[in-house]
ModelCIF file with pLDDT and N, C-alpha, C, O atoms, coordinates in Angstrom:
data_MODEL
#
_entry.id   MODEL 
#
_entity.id                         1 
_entity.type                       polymer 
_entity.pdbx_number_of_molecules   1 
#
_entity_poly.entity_id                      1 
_entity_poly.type                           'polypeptide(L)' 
_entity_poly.nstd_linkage                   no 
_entity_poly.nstd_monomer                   no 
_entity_poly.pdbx_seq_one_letter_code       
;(UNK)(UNK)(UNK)(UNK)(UNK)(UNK)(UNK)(UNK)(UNK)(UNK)(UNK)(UNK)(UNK)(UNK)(UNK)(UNK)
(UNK)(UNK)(UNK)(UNK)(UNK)(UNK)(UNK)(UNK)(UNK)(UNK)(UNK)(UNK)(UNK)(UNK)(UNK)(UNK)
(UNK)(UNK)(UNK)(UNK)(UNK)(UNK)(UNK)(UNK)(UNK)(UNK)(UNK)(UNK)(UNK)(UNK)(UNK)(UNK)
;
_entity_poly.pdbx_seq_one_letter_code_can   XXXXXXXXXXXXXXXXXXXXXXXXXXXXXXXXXXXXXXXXXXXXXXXX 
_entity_poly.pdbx_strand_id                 A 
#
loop_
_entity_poly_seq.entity_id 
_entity_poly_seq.num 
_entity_poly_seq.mon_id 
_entity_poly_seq.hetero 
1 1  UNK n 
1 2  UNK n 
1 3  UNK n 
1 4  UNK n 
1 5  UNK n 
1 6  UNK n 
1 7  UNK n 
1 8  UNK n 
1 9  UNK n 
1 10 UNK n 
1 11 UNK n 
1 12 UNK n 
1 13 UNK n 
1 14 UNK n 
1 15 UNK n 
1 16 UNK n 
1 17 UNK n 
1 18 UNK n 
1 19 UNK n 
1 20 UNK n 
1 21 UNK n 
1 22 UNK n 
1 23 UNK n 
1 24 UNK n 
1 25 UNK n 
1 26 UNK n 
1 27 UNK n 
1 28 UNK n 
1 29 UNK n 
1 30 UNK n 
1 31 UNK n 
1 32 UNK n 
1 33 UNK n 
1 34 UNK n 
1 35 UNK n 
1 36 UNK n 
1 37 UNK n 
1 38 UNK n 
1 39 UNK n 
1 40 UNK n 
1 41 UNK n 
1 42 UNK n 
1 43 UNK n 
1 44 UNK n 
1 45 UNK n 
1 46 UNK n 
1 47 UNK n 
1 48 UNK n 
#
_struct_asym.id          A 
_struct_asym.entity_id   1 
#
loop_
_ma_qa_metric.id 
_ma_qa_metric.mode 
_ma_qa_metric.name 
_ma_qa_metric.software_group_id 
_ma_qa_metric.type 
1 global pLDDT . pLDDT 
2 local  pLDDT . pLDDT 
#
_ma_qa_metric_global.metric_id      1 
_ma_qa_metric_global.metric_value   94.27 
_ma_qa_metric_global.model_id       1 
_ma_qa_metric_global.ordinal_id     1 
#
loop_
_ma_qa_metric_local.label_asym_id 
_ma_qa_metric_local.label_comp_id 
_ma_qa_metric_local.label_seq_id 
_ma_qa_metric_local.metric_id 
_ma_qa_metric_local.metric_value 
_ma_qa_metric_local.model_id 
_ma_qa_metric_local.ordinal_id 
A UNK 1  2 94.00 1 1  
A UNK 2  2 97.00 1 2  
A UNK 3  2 97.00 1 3  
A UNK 4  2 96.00 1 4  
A UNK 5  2 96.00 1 5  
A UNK 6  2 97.00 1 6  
A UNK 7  2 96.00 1 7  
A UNK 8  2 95.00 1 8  
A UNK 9  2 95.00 1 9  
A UNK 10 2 96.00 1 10 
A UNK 11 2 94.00 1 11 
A UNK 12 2 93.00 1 12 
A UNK 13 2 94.00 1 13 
A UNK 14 2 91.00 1 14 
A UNK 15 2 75.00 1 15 
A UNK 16 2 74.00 1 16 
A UNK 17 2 80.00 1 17 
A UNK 18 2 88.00 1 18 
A UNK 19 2 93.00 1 19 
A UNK 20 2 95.00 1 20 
A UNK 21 2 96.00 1 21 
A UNK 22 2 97.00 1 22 
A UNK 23 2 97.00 1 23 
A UNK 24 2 97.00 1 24 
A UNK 25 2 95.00 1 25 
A UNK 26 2 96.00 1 26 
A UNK 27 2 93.00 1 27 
A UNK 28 2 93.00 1 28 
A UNK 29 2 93.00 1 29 
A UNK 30 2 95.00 1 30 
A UNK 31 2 94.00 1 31 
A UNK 32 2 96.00 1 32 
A UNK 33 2 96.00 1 33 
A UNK 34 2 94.00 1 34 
A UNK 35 2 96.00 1 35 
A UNK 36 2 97.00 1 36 
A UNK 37 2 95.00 1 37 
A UNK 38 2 96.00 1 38 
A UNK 39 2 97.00 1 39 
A UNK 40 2 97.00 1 40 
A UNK 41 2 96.00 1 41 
A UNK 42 2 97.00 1 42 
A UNK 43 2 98.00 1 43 
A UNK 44 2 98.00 1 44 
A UNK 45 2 97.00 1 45 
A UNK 46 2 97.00 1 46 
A UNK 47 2 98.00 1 47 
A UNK 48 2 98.00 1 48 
#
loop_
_atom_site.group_PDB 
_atom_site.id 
_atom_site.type_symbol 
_atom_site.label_atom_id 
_atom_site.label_alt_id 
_atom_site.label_comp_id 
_atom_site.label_asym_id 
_atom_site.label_entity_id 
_atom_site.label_seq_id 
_atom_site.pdbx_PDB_ins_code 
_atom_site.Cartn_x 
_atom_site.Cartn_y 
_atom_site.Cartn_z 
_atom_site.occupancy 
_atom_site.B_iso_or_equiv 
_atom_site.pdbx_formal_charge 
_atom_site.auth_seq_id 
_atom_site.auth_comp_id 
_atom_site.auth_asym_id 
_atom_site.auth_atom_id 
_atom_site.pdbx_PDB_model_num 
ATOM 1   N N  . UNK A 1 1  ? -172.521 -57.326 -94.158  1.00 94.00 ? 1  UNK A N  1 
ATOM 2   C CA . UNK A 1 1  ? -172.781 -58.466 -93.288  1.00 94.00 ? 1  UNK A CA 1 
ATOM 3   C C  . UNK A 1 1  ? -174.002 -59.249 -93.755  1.00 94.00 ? 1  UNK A C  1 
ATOM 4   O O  . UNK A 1 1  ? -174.136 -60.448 -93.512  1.00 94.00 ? 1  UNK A O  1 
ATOM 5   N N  . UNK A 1 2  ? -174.893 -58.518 -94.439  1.00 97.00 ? 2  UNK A N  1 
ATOM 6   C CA . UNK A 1 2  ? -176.216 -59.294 -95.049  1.00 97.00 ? 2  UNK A CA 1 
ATOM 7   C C  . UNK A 1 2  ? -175.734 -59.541 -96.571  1.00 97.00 ? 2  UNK A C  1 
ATOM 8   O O  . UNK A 1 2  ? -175.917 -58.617 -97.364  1.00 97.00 ? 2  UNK A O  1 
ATOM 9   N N  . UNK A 1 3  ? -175.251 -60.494 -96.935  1.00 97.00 ? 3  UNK A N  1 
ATOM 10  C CA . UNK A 1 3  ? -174.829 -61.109 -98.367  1.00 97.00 ? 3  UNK A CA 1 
ATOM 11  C C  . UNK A 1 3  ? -176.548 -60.777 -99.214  1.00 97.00 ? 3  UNK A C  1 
ATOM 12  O O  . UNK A 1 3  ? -176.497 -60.602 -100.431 1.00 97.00 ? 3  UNK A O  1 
ATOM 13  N N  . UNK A 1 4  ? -177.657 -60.724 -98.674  1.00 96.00 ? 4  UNK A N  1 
ATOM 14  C CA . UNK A 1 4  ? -178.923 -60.842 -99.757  1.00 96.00 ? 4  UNK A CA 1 
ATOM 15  C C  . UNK A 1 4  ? -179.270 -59.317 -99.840  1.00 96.00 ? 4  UNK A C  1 
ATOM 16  O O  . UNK A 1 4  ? -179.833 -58.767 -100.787 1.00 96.00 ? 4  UNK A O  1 
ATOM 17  N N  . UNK A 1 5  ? -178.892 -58.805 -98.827  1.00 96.00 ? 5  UNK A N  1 
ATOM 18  C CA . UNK A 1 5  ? -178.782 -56.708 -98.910  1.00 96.00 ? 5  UNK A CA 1 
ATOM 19  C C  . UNK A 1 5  ? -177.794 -56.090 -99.789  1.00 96.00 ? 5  UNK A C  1 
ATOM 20  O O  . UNK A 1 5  ? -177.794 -54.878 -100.004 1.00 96.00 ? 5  UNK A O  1 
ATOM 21  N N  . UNK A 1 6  ? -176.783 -57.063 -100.404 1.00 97.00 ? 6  UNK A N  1 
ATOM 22  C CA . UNK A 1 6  ? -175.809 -56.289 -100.967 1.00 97.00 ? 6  UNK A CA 1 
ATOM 23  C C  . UNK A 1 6  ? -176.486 -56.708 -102.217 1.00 97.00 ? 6  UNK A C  1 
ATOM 24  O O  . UNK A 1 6  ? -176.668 -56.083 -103.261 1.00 97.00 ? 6  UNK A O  1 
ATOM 25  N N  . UNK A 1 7  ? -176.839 -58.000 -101.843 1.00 96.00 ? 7  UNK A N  1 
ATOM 26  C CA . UNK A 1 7  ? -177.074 -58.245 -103.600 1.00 96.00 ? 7  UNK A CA 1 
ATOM 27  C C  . UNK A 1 7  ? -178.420 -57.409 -104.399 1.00 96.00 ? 7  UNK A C  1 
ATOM 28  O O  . UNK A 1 7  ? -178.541 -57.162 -105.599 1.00 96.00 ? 7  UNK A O  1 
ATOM 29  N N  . UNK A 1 8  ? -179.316 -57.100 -103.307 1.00 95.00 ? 8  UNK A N  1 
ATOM 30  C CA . UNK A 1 8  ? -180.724 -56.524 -104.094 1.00 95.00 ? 8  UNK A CA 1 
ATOM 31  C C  . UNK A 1 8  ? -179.893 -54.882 -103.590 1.00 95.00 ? 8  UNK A C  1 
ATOM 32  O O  . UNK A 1 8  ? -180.423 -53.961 -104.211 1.00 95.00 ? 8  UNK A O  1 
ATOM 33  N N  . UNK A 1 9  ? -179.396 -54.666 -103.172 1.00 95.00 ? 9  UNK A N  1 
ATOM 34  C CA . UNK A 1 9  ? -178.621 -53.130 -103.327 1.00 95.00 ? 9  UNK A CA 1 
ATOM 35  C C  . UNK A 1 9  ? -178.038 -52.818 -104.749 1.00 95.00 ? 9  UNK A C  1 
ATOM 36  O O  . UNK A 1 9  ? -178.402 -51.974 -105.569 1.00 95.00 ? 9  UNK A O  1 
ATOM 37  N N  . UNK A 1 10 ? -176.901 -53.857 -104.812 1.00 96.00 ? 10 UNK A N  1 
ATOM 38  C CA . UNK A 1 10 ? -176.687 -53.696 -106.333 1.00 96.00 ? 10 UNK A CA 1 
ATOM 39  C C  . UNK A 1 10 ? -177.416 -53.837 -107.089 1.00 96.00 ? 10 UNK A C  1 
ATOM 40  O O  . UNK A 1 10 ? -177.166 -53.056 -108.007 1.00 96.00 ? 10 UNK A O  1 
ATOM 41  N N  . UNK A 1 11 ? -178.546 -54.618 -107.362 1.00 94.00 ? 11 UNK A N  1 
ATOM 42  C CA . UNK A 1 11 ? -179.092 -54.617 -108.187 1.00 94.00 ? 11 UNK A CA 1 
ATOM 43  C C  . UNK A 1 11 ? -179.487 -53.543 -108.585 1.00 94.00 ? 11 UNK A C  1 
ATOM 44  O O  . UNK A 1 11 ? -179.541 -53.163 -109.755 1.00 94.00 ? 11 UNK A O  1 
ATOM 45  N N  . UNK A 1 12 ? -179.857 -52.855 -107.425 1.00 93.00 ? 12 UNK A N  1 
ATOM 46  C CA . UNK A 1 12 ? -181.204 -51.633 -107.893 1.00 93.00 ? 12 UNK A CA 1 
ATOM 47  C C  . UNK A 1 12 ? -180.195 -50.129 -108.097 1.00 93.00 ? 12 UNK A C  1 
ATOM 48  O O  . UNK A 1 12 ? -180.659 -49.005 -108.286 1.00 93.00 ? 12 UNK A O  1 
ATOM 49  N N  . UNK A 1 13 ? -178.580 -50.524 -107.987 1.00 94.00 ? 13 UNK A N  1 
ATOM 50  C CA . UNK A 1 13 ? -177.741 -49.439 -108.342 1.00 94.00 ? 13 UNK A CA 1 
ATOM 51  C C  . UNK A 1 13 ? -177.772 -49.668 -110.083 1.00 94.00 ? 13 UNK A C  1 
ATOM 52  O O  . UNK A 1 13 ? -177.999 -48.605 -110.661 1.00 94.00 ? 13 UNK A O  1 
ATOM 53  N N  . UNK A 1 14 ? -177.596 -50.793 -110.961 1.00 91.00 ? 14 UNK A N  1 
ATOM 54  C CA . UNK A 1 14 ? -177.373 -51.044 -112.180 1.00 91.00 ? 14 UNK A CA 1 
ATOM 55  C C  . UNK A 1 14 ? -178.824 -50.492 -112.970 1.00 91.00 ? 14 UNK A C  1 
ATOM 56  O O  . UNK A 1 14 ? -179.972 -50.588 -112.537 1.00 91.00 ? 14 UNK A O  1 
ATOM 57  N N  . UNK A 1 15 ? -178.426 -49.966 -114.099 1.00 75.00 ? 15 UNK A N  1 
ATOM 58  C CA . UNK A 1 15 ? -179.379 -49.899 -115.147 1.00 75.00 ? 15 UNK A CA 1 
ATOM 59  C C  . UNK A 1 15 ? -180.217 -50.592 -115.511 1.00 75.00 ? 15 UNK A C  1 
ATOM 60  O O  . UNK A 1 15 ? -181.303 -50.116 -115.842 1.00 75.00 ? 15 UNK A O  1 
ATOM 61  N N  . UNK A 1 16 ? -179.934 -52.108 -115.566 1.00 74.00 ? 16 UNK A N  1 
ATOM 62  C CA . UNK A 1 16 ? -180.713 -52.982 -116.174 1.00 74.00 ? 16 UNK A CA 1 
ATOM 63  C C  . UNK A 1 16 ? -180.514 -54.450 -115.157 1.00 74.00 ? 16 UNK A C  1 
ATOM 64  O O  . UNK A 1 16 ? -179.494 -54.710 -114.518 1.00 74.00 ? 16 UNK A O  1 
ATOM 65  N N  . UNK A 1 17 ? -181.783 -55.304 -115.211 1.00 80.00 ? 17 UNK A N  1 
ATOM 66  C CA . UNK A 1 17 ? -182.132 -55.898 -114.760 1.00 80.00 ? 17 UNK A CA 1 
ATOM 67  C C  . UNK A 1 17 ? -180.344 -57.081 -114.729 1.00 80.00 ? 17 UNK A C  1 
ATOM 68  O O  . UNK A 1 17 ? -179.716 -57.285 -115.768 1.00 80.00 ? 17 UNK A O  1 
ATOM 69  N N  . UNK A 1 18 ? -180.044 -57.465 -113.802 1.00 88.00 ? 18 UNK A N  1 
ATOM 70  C CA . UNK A 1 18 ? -179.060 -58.417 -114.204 1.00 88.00 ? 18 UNK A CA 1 
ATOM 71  C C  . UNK A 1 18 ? -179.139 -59.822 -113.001 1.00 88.00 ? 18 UNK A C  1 
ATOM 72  O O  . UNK A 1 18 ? -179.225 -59.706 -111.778 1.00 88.00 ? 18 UNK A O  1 
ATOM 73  N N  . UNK A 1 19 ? -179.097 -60.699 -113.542 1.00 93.00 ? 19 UNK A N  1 
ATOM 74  C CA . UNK A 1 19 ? -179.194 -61.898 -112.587 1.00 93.00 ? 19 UNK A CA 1 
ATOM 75  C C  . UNK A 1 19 ? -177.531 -62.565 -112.534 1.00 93.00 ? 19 UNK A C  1 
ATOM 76  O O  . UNK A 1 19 ? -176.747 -63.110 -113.311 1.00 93.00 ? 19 UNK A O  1 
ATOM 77  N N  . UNK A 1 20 ? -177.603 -61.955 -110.519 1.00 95.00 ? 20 UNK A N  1 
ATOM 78  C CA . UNK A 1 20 ? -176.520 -62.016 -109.847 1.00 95.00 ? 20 UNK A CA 1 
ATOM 79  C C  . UNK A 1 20 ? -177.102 -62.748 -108.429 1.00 95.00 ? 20 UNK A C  1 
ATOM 80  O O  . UNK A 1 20 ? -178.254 -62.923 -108.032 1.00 95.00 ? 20 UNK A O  1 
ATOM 81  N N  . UNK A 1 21 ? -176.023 -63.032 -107.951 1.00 96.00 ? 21 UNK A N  1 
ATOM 82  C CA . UNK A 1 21 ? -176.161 -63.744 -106.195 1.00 96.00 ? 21 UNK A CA 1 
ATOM 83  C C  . UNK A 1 21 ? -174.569 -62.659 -105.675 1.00 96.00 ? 21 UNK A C  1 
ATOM 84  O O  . UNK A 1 21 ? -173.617 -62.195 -106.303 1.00 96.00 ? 21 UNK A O  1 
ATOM 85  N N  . UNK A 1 22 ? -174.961 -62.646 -104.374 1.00 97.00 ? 22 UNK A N  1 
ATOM 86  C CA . UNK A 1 22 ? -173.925 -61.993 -103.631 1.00 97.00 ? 22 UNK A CA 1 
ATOM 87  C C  . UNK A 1 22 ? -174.021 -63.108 -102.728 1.00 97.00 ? 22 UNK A C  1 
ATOM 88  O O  . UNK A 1 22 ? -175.064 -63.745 -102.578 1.00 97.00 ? 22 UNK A O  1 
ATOM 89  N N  . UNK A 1 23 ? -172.684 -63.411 -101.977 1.00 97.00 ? 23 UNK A N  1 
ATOM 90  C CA . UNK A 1 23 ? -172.027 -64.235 -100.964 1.00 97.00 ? 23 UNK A CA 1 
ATOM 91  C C  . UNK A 1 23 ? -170.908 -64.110 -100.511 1.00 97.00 ? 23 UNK A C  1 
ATOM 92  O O  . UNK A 1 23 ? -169.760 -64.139 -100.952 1.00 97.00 ? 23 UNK A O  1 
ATOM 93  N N  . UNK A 1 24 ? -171.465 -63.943 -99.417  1.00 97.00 ? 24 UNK A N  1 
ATOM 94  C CA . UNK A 1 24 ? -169.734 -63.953 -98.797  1.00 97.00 ? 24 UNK A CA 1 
ATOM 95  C C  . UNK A 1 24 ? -168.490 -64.786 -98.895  1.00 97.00 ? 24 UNK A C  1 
ATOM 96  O O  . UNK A 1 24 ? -168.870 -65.941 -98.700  1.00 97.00 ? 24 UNK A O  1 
ATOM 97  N N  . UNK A 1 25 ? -167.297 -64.782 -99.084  1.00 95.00 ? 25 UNK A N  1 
ATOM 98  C CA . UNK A 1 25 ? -166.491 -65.195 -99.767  1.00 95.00 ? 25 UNK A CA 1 
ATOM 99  C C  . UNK A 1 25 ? -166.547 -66.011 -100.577 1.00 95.00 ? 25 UNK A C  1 
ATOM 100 O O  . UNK A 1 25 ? -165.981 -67.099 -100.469 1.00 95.00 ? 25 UNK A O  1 
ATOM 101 N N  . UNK A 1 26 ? -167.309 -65.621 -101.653 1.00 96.00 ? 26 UNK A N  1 
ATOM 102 C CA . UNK A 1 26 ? -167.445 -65.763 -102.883 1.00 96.00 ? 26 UNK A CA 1 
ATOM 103 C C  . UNK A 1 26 ? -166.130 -66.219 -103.704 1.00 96.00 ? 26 UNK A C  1 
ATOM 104 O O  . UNK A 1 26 ? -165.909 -67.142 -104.487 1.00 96.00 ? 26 UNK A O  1 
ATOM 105 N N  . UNK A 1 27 ? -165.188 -64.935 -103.065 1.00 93.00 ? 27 UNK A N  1 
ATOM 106 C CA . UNK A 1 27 ? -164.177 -65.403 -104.299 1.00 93.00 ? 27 UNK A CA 1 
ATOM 107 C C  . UNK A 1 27 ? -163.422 -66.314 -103.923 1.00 93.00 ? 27 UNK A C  1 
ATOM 108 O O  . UNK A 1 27 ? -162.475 -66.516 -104.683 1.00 93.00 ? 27 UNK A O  1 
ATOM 109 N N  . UNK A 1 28 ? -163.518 -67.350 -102.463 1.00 93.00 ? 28 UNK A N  1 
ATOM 110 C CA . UNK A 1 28 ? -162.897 -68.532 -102.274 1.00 93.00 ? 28 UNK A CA 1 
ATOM 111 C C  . UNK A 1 28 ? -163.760 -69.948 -103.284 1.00 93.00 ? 28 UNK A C  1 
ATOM 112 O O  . UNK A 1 28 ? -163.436 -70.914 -103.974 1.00 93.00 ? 28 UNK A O  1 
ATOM 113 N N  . UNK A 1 29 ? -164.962 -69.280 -102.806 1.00 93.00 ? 29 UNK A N  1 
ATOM 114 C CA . UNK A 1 29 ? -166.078 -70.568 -103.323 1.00 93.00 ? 29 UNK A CA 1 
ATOM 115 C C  . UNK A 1 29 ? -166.260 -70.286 -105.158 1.00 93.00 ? 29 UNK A C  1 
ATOM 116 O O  . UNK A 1 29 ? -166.877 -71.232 -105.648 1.00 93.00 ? 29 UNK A O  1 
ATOM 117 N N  . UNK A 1 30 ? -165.887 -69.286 -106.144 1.00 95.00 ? 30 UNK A N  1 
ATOM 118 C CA . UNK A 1 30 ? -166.222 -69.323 -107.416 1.00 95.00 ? 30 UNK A CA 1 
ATOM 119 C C  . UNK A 1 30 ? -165.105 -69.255 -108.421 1.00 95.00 ? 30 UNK A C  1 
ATOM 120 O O  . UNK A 1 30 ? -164.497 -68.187 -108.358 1.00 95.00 ? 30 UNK A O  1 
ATOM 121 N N  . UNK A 1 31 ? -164.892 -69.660 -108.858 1.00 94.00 ? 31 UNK A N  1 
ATOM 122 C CA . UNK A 1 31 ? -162.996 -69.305 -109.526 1.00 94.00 ? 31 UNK A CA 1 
ATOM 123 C C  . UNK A 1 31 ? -163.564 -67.927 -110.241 1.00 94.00 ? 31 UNK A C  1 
ATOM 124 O O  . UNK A 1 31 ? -162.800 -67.016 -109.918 1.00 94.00 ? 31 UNK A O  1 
ATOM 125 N N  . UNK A 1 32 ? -164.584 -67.457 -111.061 1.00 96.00 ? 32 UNK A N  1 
ATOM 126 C CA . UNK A 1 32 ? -164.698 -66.246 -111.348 1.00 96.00 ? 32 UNK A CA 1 
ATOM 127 C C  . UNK A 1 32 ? -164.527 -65.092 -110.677 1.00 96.00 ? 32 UNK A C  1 
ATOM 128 O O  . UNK A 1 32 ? -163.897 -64.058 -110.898 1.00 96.00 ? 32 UNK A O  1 
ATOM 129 N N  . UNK A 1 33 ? -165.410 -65.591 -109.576 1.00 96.00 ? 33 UNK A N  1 
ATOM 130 C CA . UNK A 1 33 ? -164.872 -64.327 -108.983 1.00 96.00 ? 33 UNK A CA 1 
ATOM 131 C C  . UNK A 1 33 ? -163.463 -63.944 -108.265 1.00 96.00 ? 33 UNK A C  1 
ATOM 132 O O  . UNK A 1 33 ? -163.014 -62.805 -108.133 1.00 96.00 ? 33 UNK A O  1 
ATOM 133 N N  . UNK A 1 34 ? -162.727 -65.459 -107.727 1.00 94.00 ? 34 UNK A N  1 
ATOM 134 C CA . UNK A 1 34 ? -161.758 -65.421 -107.374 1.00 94.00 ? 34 UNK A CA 1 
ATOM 135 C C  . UNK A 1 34 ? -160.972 -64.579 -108.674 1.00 94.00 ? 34 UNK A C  1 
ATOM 136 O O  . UNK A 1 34 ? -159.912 -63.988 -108.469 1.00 94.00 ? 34 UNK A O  1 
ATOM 137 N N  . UNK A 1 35 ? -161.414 -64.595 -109.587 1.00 96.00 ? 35 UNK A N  1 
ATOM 138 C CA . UNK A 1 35 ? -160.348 -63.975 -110.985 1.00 96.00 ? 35 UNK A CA 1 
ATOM 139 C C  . UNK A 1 35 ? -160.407 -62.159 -110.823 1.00 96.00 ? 35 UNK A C  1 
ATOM 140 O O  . UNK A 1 35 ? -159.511 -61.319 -110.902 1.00 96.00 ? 35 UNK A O  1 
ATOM 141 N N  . UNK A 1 36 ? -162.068 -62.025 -110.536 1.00 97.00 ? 36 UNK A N  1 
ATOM 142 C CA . UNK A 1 36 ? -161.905 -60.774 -110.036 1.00 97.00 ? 36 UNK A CA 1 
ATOM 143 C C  . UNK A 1 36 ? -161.324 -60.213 -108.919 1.00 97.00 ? 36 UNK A C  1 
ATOM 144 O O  . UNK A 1 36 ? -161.204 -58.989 -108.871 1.00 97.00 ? 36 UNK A O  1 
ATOM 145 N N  . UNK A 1 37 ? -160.772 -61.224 -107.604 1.00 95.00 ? 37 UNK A N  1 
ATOM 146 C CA . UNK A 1 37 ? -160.271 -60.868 -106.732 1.00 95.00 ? 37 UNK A CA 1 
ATOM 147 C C  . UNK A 1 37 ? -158.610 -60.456 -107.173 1.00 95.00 ? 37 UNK A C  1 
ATOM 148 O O  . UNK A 1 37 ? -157.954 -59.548 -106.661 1.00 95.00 ? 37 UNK A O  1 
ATOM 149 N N  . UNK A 1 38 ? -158.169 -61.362 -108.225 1.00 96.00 ? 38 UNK A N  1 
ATOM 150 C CA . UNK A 1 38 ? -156.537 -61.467 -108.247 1.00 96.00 ? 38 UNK A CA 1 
ATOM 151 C C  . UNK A 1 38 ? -157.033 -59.650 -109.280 1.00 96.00 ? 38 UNK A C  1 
ATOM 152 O O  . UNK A 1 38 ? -156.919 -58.624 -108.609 1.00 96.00 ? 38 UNK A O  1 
ATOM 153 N N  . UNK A 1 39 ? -157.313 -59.565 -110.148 1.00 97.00 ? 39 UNK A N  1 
ATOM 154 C CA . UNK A 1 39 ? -157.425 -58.341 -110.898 1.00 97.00 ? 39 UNK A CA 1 
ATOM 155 C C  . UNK A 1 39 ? -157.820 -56.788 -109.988 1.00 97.00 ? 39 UNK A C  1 
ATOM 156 O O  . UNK A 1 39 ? -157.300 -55.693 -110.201 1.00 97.00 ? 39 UNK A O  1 
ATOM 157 N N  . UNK A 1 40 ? -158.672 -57.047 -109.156 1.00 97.00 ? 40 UNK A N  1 
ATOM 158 C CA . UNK A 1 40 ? -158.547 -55.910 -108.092 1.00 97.00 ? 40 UNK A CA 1 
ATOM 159 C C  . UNK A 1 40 ? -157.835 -55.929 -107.272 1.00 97.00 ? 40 UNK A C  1 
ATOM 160 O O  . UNK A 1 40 ? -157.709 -54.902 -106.605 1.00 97.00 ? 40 UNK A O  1 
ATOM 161 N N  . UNK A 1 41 ? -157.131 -56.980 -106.986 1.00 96.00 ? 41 UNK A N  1 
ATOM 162 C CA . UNK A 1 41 ? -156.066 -56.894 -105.777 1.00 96.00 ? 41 UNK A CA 1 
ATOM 163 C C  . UNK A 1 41 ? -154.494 -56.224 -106.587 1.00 96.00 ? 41 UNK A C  1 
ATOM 164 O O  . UNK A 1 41 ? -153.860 -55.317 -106.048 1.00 96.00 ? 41 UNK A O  1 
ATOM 165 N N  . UNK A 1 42 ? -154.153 -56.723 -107.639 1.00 97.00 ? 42 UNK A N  1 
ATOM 166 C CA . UNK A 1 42 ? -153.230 -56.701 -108.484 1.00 97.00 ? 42 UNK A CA 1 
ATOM 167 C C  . UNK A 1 42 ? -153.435 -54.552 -108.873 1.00 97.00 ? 42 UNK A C  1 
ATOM 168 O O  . UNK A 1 42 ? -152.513 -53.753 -108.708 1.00 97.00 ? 42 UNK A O  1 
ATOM 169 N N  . UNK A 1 43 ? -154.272 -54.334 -109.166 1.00 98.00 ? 43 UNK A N  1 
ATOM 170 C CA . UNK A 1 43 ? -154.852 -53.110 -109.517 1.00 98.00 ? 43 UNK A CA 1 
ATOM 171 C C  . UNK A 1 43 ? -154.533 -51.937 -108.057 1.00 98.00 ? 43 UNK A C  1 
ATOM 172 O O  . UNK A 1 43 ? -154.109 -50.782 -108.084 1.00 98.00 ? 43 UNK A O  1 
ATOM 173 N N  . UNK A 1 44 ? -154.858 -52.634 -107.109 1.00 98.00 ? 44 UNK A N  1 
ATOM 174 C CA . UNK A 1 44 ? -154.484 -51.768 -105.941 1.00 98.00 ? 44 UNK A CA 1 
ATOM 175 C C  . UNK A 1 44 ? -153.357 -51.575 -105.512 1.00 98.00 ? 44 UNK A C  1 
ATOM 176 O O  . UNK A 1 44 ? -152.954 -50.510 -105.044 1.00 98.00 ? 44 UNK A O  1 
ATOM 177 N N  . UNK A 1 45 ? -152.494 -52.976 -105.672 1.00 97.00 ? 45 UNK A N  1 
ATOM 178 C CA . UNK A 1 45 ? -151.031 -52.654 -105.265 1.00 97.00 ? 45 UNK A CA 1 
ATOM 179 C C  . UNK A 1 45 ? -150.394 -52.153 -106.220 1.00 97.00 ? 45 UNK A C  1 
ATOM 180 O O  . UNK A 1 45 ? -149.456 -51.502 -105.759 1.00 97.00 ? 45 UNK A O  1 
ATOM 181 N N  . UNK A 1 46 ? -150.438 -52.103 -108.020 1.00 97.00 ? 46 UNK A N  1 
ATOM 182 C CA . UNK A 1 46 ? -149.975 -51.347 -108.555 1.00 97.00 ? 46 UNK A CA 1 
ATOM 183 C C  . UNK A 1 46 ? -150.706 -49.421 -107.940 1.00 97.00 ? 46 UNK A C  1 
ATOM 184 O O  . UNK A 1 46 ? -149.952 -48.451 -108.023 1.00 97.00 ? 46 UNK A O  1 
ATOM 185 N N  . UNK A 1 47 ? -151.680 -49.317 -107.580 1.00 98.00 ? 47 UNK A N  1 
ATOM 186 C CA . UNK A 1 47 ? -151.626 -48.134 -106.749 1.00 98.00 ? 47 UNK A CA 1 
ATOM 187 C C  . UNK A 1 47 ? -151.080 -47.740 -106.119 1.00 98.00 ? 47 UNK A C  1 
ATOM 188 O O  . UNK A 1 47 ? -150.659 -46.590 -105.987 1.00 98.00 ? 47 UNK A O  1 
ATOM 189 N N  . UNK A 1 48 ? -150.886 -49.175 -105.235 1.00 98.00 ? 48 UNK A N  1 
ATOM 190 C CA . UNK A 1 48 ? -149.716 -48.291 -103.458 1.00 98.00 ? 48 UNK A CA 1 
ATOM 191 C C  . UNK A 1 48 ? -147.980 -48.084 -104.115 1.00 98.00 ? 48 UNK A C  1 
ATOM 192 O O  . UNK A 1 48 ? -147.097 -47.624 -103.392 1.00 98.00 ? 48 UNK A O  1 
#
């Protein structure tokens, strides 16, 4: 629910310093990430 808690969360999960933004629906507002949405979504239903 805090888009700026996830983002300094991840950060401090990764190895190395990386410059990112977290936002909530992101993957409507960025076509990148929207690309990661179709690739994890695609990935899960080949699961179910």
């Amino acid at each position: 629910t805090n888009a700026v808690r996830f983002g300094q969360r991840l950060r401090e999960r990764l190895d190395a310093d990386v410059d990112l933004r977290a936002e909530h629906e992101a993957d409507a507002t960025y076509r990148i990430v929207g690309a990661a949405s179709v690739i994890a979504k695609v990935a899960r239903d080949a699961h179910v």
